[in-house]
C-alpha atoms as a PDB file:
ATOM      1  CA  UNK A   1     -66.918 -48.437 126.902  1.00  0.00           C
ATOM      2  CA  UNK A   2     -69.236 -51.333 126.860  1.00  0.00           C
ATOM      3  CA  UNK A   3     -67.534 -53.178 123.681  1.00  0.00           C
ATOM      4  CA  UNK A   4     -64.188 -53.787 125.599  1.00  0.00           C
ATOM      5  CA  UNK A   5     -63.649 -56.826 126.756  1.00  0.00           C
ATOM      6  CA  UNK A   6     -61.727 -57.154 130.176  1.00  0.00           C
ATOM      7  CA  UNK A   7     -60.240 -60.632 130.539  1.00  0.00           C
ATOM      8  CA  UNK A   8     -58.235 -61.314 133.414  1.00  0.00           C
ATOM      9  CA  UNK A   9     -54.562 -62.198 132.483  1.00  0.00           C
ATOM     10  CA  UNK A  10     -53.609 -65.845 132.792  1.00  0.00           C
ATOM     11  CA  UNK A  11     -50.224 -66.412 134.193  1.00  0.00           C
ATOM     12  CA  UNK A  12     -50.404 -70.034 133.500  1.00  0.00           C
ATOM     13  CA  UNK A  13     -49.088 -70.186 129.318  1.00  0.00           C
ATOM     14  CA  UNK A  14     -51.643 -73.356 128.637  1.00  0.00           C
ATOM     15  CA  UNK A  15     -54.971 -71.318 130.578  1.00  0.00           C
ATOM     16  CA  UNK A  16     -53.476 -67.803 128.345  1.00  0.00           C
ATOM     17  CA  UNK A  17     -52.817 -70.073 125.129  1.00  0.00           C
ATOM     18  CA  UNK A  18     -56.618 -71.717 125.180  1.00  0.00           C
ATOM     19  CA  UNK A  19     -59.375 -71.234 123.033  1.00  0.00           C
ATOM     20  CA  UNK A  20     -61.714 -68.505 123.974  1.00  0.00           C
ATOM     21  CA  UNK A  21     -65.054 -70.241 124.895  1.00  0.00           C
ATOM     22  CA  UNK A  22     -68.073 -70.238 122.046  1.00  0.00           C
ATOM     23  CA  UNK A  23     -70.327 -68.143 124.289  1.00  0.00           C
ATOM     24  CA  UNK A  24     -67.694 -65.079 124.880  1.00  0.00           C
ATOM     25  CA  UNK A  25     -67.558 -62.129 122.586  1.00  0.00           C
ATOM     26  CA  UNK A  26     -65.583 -62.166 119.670  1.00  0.00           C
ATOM     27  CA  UNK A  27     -61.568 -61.134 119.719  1.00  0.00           C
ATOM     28  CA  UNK A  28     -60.120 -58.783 117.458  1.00  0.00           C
ATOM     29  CA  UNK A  29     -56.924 -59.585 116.268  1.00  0.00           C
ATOM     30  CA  UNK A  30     -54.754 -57.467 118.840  1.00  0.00           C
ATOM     31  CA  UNK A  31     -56.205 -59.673 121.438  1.00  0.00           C
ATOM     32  CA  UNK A  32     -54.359 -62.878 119.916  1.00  0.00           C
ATOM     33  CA  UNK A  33     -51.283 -60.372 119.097  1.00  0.00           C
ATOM     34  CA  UNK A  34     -50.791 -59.650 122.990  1.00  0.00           C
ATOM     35  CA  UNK A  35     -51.073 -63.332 123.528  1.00  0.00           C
ATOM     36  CA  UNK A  36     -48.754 -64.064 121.452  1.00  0.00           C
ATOM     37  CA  UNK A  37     -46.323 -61.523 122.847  1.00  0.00           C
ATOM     38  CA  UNK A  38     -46.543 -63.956 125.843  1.00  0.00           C
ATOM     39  CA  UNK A  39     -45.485 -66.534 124.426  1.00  0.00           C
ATOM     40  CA  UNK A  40     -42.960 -64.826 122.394  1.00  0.00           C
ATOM     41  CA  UNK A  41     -41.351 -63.508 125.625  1.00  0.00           C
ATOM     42  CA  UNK A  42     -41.206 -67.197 127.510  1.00  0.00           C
ATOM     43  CA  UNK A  43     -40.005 -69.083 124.000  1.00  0.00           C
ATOM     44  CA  UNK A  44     -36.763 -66.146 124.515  1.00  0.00           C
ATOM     45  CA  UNK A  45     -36.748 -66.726 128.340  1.00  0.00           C
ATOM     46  CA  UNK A  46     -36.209 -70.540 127.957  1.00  0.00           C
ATOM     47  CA  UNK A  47     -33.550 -69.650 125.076  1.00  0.00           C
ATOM     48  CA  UNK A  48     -31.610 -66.648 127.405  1.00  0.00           C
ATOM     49  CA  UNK A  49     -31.519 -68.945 130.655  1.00  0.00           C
ATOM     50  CA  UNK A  50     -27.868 -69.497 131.856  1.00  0.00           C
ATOM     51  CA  UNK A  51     -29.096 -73.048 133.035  1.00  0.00           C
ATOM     52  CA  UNK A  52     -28.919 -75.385 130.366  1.00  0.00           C
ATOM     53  CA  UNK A  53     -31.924 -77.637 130.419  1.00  0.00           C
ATOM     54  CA  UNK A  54     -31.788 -81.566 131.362  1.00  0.00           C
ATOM     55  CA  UNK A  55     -33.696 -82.795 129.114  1.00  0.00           C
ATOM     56  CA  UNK A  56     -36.352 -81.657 125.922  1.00  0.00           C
ATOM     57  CA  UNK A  57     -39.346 -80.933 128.187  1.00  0.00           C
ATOM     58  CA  UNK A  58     -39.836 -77.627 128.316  1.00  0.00           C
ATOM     59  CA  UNK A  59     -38.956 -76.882 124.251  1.00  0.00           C
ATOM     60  CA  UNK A  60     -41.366 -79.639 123.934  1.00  0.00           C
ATOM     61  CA  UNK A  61     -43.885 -77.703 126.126  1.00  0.00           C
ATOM     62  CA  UNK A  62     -43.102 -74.829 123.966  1.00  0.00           C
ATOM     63  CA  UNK A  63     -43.596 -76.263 120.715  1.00  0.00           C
ATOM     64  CA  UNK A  64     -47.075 -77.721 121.912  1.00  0.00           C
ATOM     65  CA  UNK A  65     -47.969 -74.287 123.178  1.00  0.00           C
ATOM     66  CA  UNK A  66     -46.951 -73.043 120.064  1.00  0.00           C
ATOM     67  CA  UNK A  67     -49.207 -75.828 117.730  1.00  0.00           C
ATOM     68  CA  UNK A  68     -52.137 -75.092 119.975  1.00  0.00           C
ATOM     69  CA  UNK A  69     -52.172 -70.978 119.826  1.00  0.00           C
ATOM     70  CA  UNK A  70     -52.750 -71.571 115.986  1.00  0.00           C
ATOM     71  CA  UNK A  71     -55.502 -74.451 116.576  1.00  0.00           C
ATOM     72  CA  UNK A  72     -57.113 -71.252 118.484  1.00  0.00           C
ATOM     73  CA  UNK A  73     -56.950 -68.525 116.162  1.00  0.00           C
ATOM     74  CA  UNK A  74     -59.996 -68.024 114.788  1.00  0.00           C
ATOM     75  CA  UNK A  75     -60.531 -69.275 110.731  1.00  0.00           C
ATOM     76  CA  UNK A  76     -60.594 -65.615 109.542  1.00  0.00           C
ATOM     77  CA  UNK A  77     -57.510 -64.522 111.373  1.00  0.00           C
ATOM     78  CA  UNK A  78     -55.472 -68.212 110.133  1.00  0.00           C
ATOM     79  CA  UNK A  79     -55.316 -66.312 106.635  1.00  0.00           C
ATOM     80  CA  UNK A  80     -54.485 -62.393 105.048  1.00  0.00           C
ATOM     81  CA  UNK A  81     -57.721 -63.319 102.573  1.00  0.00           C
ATOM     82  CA  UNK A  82     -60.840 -61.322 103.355  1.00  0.00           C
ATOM     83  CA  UNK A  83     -59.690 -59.163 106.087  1.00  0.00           C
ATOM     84  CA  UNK A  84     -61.038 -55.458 106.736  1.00  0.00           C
ATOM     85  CA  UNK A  85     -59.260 -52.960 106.280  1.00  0.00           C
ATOM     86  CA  UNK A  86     -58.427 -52.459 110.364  1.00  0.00           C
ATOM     87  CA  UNK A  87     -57.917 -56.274 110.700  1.00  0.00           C
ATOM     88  CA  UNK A  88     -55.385 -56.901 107.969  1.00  0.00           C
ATOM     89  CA  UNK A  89     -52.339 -55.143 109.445  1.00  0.00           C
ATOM     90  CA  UNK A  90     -52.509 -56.935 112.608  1.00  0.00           C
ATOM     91  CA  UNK A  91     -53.667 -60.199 111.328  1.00  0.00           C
ATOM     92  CA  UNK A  92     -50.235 -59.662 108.582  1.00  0.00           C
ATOM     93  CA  UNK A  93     -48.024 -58.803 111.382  1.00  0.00           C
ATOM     94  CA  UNK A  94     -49.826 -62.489 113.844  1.00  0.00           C
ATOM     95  CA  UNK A  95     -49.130 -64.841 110.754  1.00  0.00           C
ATOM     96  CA  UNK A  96     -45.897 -63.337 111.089  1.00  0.00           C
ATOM     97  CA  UNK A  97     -44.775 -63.853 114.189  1.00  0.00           C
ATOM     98  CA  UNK A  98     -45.837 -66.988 114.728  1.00  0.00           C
ATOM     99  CA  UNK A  99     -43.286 -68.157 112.108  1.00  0.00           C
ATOM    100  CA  UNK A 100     -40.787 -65.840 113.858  1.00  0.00           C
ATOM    101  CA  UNK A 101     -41.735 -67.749 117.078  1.00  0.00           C
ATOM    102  CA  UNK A 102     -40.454 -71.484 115.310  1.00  0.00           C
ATOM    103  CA  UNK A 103     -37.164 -69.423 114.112  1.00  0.00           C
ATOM    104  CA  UNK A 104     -37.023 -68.577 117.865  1.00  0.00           C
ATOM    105  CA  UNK A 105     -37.042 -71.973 119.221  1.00  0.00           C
ATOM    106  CA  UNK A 106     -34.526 -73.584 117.149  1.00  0.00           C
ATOM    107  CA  UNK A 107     -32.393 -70.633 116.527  1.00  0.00           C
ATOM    108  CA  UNK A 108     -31.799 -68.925 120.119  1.00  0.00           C
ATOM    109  CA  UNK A 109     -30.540 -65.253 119.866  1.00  0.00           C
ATOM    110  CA  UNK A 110     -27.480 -65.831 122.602  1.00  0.00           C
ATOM    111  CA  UNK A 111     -25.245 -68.770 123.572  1.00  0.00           C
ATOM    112  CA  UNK A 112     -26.455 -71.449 125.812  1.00  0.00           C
ATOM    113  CA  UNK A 113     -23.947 -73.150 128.265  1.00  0.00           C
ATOM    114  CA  UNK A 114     -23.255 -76.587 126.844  1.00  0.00           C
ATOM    115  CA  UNK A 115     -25.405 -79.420 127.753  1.00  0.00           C
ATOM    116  CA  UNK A 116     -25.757 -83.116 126.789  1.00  0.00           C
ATOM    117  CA  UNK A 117     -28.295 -82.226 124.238  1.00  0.00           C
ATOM    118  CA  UNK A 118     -25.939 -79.760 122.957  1.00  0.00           C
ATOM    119  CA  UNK A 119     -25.132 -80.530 119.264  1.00  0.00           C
ATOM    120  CA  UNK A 120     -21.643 -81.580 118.584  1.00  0.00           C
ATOM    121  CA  UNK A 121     -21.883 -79.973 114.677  1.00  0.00           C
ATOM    122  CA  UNK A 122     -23.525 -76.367 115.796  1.00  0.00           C
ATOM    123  CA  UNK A 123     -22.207 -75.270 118.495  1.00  0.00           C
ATOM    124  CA  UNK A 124     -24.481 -74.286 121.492  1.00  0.00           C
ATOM    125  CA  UNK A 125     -27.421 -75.218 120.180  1.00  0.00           C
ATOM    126  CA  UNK A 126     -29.143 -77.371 122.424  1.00  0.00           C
ATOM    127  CA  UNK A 127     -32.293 -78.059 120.474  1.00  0.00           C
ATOM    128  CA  UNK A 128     -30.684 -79.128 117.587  1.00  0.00           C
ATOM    129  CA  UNK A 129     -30.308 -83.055 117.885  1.00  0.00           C
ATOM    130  CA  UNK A 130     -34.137 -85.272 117.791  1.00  0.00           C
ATOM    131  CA  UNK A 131     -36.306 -82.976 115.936  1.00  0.00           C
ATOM    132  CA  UNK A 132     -37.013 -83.796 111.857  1.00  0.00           C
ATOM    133  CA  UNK A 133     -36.064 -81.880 108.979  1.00  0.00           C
ATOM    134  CA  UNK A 134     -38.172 -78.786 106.803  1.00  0.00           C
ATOM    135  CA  UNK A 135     -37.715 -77.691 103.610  1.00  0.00           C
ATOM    136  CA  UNK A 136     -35.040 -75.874 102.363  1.00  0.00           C
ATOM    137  CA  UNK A 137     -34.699 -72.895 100.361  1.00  0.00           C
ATOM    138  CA  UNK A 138     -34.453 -73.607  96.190  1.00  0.00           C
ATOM    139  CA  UNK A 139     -34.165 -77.197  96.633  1.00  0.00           C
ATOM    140  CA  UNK A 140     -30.487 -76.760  97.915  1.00  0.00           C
ATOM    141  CA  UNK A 141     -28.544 -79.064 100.057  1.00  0.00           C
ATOM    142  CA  UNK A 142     -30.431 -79.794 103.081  1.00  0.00           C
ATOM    143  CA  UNK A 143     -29.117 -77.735 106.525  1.00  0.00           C
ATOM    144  CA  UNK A 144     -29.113 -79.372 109.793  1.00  0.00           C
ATOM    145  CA  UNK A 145     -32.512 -80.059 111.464  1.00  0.00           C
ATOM    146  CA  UNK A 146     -32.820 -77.293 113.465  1.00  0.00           C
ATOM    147  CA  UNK A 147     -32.225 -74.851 110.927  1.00  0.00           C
ATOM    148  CA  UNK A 148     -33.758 -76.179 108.218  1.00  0.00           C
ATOM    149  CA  UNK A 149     -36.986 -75.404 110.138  1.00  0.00           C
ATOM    150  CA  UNK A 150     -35.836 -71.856 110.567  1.00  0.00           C
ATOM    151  CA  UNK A 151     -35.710 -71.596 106.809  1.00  0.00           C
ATOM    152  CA  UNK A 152     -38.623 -73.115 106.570  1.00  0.00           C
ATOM    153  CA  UNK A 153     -40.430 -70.636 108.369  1.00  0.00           C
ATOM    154  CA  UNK A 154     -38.721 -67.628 106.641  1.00  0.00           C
ATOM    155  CA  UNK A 155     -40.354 -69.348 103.389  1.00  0.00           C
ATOM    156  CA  UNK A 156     -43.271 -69.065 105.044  1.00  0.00           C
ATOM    157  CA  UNK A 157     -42.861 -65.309 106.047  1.00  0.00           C
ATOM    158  CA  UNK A 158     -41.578 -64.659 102.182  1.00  0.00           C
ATOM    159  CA  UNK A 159     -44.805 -65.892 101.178  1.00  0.00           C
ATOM    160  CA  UNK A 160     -46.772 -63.404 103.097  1.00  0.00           C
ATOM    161  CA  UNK A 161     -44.794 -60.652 101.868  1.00  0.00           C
ATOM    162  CA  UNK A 162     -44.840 -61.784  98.160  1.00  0.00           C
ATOM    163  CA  UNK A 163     -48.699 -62.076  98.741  1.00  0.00           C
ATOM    164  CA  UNK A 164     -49.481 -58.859  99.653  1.00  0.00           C
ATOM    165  CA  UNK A 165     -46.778 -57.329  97.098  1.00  0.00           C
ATOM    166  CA  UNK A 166     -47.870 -59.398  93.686  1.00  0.00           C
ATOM    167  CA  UNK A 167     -51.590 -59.872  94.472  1.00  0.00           C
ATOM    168  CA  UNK A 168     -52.976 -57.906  97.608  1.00  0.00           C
ATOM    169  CA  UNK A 169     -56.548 -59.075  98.865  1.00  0.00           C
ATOM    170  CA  UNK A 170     -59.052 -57.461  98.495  1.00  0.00           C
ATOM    171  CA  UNK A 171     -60.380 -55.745 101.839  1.00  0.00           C
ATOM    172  CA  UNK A 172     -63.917 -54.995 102.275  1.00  0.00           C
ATOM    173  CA  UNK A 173     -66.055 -52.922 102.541  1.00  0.00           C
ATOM    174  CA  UNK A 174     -64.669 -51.126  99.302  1.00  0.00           C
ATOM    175  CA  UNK A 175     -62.606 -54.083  98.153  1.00  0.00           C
ATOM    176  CA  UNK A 176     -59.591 -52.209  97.843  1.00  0.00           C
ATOM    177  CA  UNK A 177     -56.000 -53.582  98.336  1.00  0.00           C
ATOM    178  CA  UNK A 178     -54.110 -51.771 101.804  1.00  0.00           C
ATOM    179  CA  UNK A 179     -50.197 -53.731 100.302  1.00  0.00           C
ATOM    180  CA  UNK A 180     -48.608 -50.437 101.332  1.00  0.00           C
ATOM    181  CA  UNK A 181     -50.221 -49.635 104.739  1.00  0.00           C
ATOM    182  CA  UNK A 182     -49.131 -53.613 105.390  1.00  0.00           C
ATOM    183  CA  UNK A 183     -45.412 -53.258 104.632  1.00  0.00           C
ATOM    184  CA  UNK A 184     -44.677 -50.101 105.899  1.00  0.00           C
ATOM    185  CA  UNK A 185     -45.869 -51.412 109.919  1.00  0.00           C
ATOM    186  CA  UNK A 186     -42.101 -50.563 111.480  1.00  0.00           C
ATOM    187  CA  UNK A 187     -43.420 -53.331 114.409  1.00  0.00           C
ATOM    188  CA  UNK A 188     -42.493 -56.287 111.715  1.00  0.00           C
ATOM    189  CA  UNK A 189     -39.137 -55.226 110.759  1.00  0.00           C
ATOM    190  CA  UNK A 190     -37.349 -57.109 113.688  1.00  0.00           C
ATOM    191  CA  UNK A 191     -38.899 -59.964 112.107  1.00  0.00           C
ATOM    192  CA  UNK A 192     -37.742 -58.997 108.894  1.00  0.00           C
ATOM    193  CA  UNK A 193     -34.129 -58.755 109.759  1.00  0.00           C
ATOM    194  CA  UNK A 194     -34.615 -62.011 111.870  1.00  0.00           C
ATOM    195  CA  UNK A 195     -35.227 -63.578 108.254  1.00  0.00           C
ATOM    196  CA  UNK A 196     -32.885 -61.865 106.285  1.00  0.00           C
ATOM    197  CA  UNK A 197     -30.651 -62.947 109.115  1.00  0.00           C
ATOM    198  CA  UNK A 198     -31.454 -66.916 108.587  1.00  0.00           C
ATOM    199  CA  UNK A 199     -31.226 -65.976 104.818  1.00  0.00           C
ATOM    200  CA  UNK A 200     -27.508 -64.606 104.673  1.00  0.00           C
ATOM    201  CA  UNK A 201     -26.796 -67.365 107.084  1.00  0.00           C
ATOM    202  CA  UNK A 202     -27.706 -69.655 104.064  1.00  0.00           C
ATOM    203  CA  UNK A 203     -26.145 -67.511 101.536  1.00  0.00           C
ATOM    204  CA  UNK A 204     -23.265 -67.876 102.603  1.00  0.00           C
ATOM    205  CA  UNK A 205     -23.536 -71.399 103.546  1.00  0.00           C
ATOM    206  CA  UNK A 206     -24.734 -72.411  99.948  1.00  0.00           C
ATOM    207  CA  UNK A 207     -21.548 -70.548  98.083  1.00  0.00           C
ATOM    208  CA  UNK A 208     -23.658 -67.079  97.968  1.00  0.00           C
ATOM    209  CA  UNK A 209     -26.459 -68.809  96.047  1.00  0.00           C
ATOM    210  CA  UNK A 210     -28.377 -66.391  93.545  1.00  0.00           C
ATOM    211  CA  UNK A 211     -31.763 -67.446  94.754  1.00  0.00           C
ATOM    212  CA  UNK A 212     -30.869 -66.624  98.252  1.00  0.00           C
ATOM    213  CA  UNK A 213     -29.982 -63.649  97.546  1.00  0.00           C
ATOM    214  CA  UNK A 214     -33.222 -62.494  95.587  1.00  0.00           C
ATOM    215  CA  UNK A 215     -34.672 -63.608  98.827  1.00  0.00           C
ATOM    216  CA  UNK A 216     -32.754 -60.947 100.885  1.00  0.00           C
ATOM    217  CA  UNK A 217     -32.814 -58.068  98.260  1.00  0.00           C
ATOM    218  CA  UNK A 218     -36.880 -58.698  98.557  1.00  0.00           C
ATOM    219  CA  UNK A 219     -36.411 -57.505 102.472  1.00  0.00           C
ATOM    220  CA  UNK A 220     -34.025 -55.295 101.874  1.00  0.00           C
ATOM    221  CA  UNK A 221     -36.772 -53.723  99.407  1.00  0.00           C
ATOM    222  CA  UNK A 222     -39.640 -53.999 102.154  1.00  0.00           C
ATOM    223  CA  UNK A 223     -37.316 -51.878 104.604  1.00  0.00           C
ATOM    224  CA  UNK A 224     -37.424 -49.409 101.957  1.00  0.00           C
ATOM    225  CA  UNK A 225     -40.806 -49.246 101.973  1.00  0.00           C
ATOM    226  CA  UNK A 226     -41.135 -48.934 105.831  1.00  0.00           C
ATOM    227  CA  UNK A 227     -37.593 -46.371 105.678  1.00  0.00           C
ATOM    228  CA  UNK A 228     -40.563 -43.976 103.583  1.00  0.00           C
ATOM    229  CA  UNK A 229     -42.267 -43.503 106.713  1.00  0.00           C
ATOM    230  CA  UNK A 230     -40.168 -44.886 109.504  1.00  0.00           C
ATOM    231  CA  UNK A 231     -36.762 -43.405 108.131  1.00  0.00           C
ATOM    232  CA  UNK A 232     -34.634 -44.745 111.337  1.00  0.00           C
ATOM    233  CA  UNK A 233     -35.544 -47.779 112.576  1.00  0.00           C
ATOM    234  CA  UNK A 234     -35.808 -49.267 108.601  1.00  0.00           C
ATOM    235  CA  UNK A 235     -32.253 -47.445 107.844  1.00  0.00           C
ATOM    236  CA  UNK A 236     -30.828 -49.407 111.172  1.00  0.00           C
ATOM    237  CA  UNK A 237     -32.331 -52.624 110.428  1.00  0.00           C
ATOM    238  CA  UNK A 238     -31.369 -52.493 106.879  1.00  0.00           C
ATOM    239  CA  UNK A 239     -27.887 -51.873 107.511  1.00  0.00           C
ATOM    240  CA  UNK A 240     -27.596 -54.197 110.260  1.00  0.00           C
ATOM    241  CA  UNK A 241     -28.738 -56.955 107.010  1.00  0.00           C
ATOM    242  CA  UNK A 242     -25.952 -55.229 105.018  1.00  0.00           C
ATOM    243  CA  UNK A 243     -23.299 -56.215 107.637  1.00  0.00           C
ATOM    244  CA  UNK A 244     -24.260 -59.653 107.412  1.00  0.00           C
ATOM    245  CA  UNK A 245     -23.739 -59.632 103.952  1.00  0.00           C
ATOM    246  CA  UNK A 246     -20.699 -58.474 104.211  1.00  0.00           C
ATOM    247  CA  UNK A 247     -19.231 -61.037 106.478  1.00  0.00           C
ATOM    248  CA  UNK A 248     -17.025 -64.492 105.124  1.00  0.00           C
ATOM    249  CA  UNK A 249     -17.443 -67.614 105.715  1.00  0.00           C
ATOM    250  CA  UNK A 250     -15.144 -68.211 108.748  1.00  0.00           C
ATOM    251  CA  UNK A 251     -17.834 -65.860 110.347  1.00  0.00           C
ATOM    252  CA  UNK A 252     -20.512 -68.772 109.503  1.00  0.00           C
ATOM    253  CA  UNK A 253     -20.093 -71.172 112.598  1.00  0.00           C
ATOM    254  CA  UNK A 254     -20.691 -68.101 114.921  1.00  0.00           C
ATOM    255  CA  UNK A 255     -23.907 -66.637 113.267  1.00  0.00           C
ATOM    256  CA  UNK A 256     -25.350 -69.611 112.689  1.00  0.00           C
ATOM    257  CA  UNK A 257     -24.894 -71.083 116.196  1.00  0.00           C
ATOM    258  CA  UNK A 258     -25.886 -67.594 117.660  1.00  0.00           C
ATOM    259  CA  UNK A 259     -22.297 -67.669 119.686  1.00  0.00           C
ATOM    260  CA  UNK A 260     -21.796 -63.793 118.693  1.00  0.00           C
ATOM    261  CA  UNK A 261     -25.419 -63.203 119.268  1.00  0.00           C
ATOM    262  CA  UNK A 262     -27.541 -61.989 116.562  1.00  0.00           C
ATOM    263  CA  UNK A 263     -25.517 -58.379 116.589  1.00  0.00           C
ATOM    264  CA  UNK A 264     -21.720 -57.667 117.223  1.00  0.00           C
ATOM    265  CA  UNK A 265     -20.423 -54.727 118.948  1.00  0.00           C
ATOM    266  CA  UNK A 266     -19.232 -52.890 115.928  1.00  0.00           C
ATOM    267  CA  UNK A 267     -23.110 -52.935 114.281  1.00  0.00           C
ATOM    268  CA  UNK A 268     -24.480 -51.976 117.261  1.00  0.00           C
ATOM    269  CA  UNK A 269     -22.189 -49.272 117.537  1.00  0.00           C
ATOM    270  CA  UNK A 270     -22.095 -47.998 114.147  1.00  0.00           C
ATOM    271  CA  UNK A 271     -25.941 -48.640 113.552  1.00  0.00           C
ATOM    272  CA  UNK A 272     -27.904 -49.001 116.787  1.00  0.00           C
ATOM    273  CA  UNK A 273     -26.433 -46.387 118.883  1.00  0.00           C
ATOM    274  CA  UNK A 274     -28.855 -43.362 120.167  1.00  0.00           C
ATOM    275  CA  UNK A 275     -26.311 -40.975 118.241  1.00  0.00           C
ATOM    276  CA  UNK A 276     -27.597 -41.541 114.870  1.00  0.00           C
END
């Protein structure tokens, strides 16, 4: 038992979120997971509260905390490239959710009550007004702000996923590539129907754009992979991606503002009931 390292748990986010000092022993990649769940779970907290916030302190607070986990991560766990075998899994699923944790900021999952940061073109959004633009998908018309960064970050999970399907790295000691293993980890498919999510949100908002839709058929193809060995929760997510699909555009304002919250009663009915 004498290579486990017990750390006492930080309540305070900025002593959890800091770097781990030169002279302690080194972290696998677990360790950084469970801090990120952290900050995963306070990111939703500030999104779920009924109170709508004053003023852009604590996003802002977020969003630091956010910028500094990744200044903390250690160089071999900022990148899929070189990984063994054991690490590359977890390190896959980090990179991951750290993008899923910028989607989570500017995208909240419920309504919040109106505020006077609320924005006047999205709905309930309250972080959408003061914060700069990312890239969007295919060079398409730009979204608002807020969302833009969402997509932005769903490029960035893409990219992970196209890695590891089109050129796998190499994983020593034997060098061989672990692409299956990777995809089929059923704890990144709620991040994977998060994305498809902000990717039929654009579909639709771009006139069902081809390119958009490559985008979500490439998920939809990664929850087949994970259905091989995780039959049910793949199937559920995947047809929860379906419904969206299915949806017009009058449904738009409501998805993209999360005012229906990121699944109606009849999917989570039909698909997410403990029936079936």
């Amino acid at each position: 038992m004498s290579h486990i390292v017990v750390e006492p748990f930080a309540h305070n986010l900025a002593d959890l979120i800091g770097p781990t000092s030169a002279s302690s022993p080194p972290r696998g990649p677990f360790h950084y997971l469970c801090k990120l769940a952290v900050l995963i779970g306070r990111i939703v907290s500030y999104n779920n509260s009924p109170i709508a916030p004053t003023d852009n302190t604590e996003f802002e607070s977020l969003e630091t905390t956010l910028a500094r986990f990744r200044l903390s991560l250690p160089r071999k766990y900022r990148s899929i490239v070189g990984l063994s075998a054991s690490e590359v899994t977890h390190v896959t699923q980090l990179q991951i959710l750290l993008h899923v944790c910028t989607i989570l900021l500017h995208h909240p999952t419920v309504p919040v009550p109106t505020s006077p940061l609320s924005s006047s073109s999205d709905g309930p959004l309250h972080q959408n007004q003061g914060h700069s633009p990312g890239s969007s998908i295919h060079d398409l018309p730009p979204a608002e702000p807020a969302f833009a960064r969402c997509v932005s970050a769903v490029n960035n999970i893409l990219f992970i996923l196209k890695t590891h399907i089109n050129s796998p790295p190499p994983c020593p000691p034997t060098g061989s590539p672990v692409v299956i293993d990777v995809l089929q980890n059923p704890f990144i498919t709620p991040s994977l129907f998060l994305s498809a999510r902000i990717l039929a949100v654009r579909w639709l908002e771009t006139g069902r754009d081809k390119g958009v839709r490559a985008e979500i058929e490439l998920i939809l193809g990664v929850f087949d992979r994970i259905q091989e060995v995780w039959p049910d929760v793949a199937s559920k997510y995947r047809c929860l991606v379906l419904a969206d699909l299915a949806r017009d555009g009058n449904s738009l304002g409501s998805i993209k503002s999360g005012a229906s919250g990121y699944i109606s009663k009849e999917c989570a009915v039909a698909y997410v009931s403990t029936d079936r």
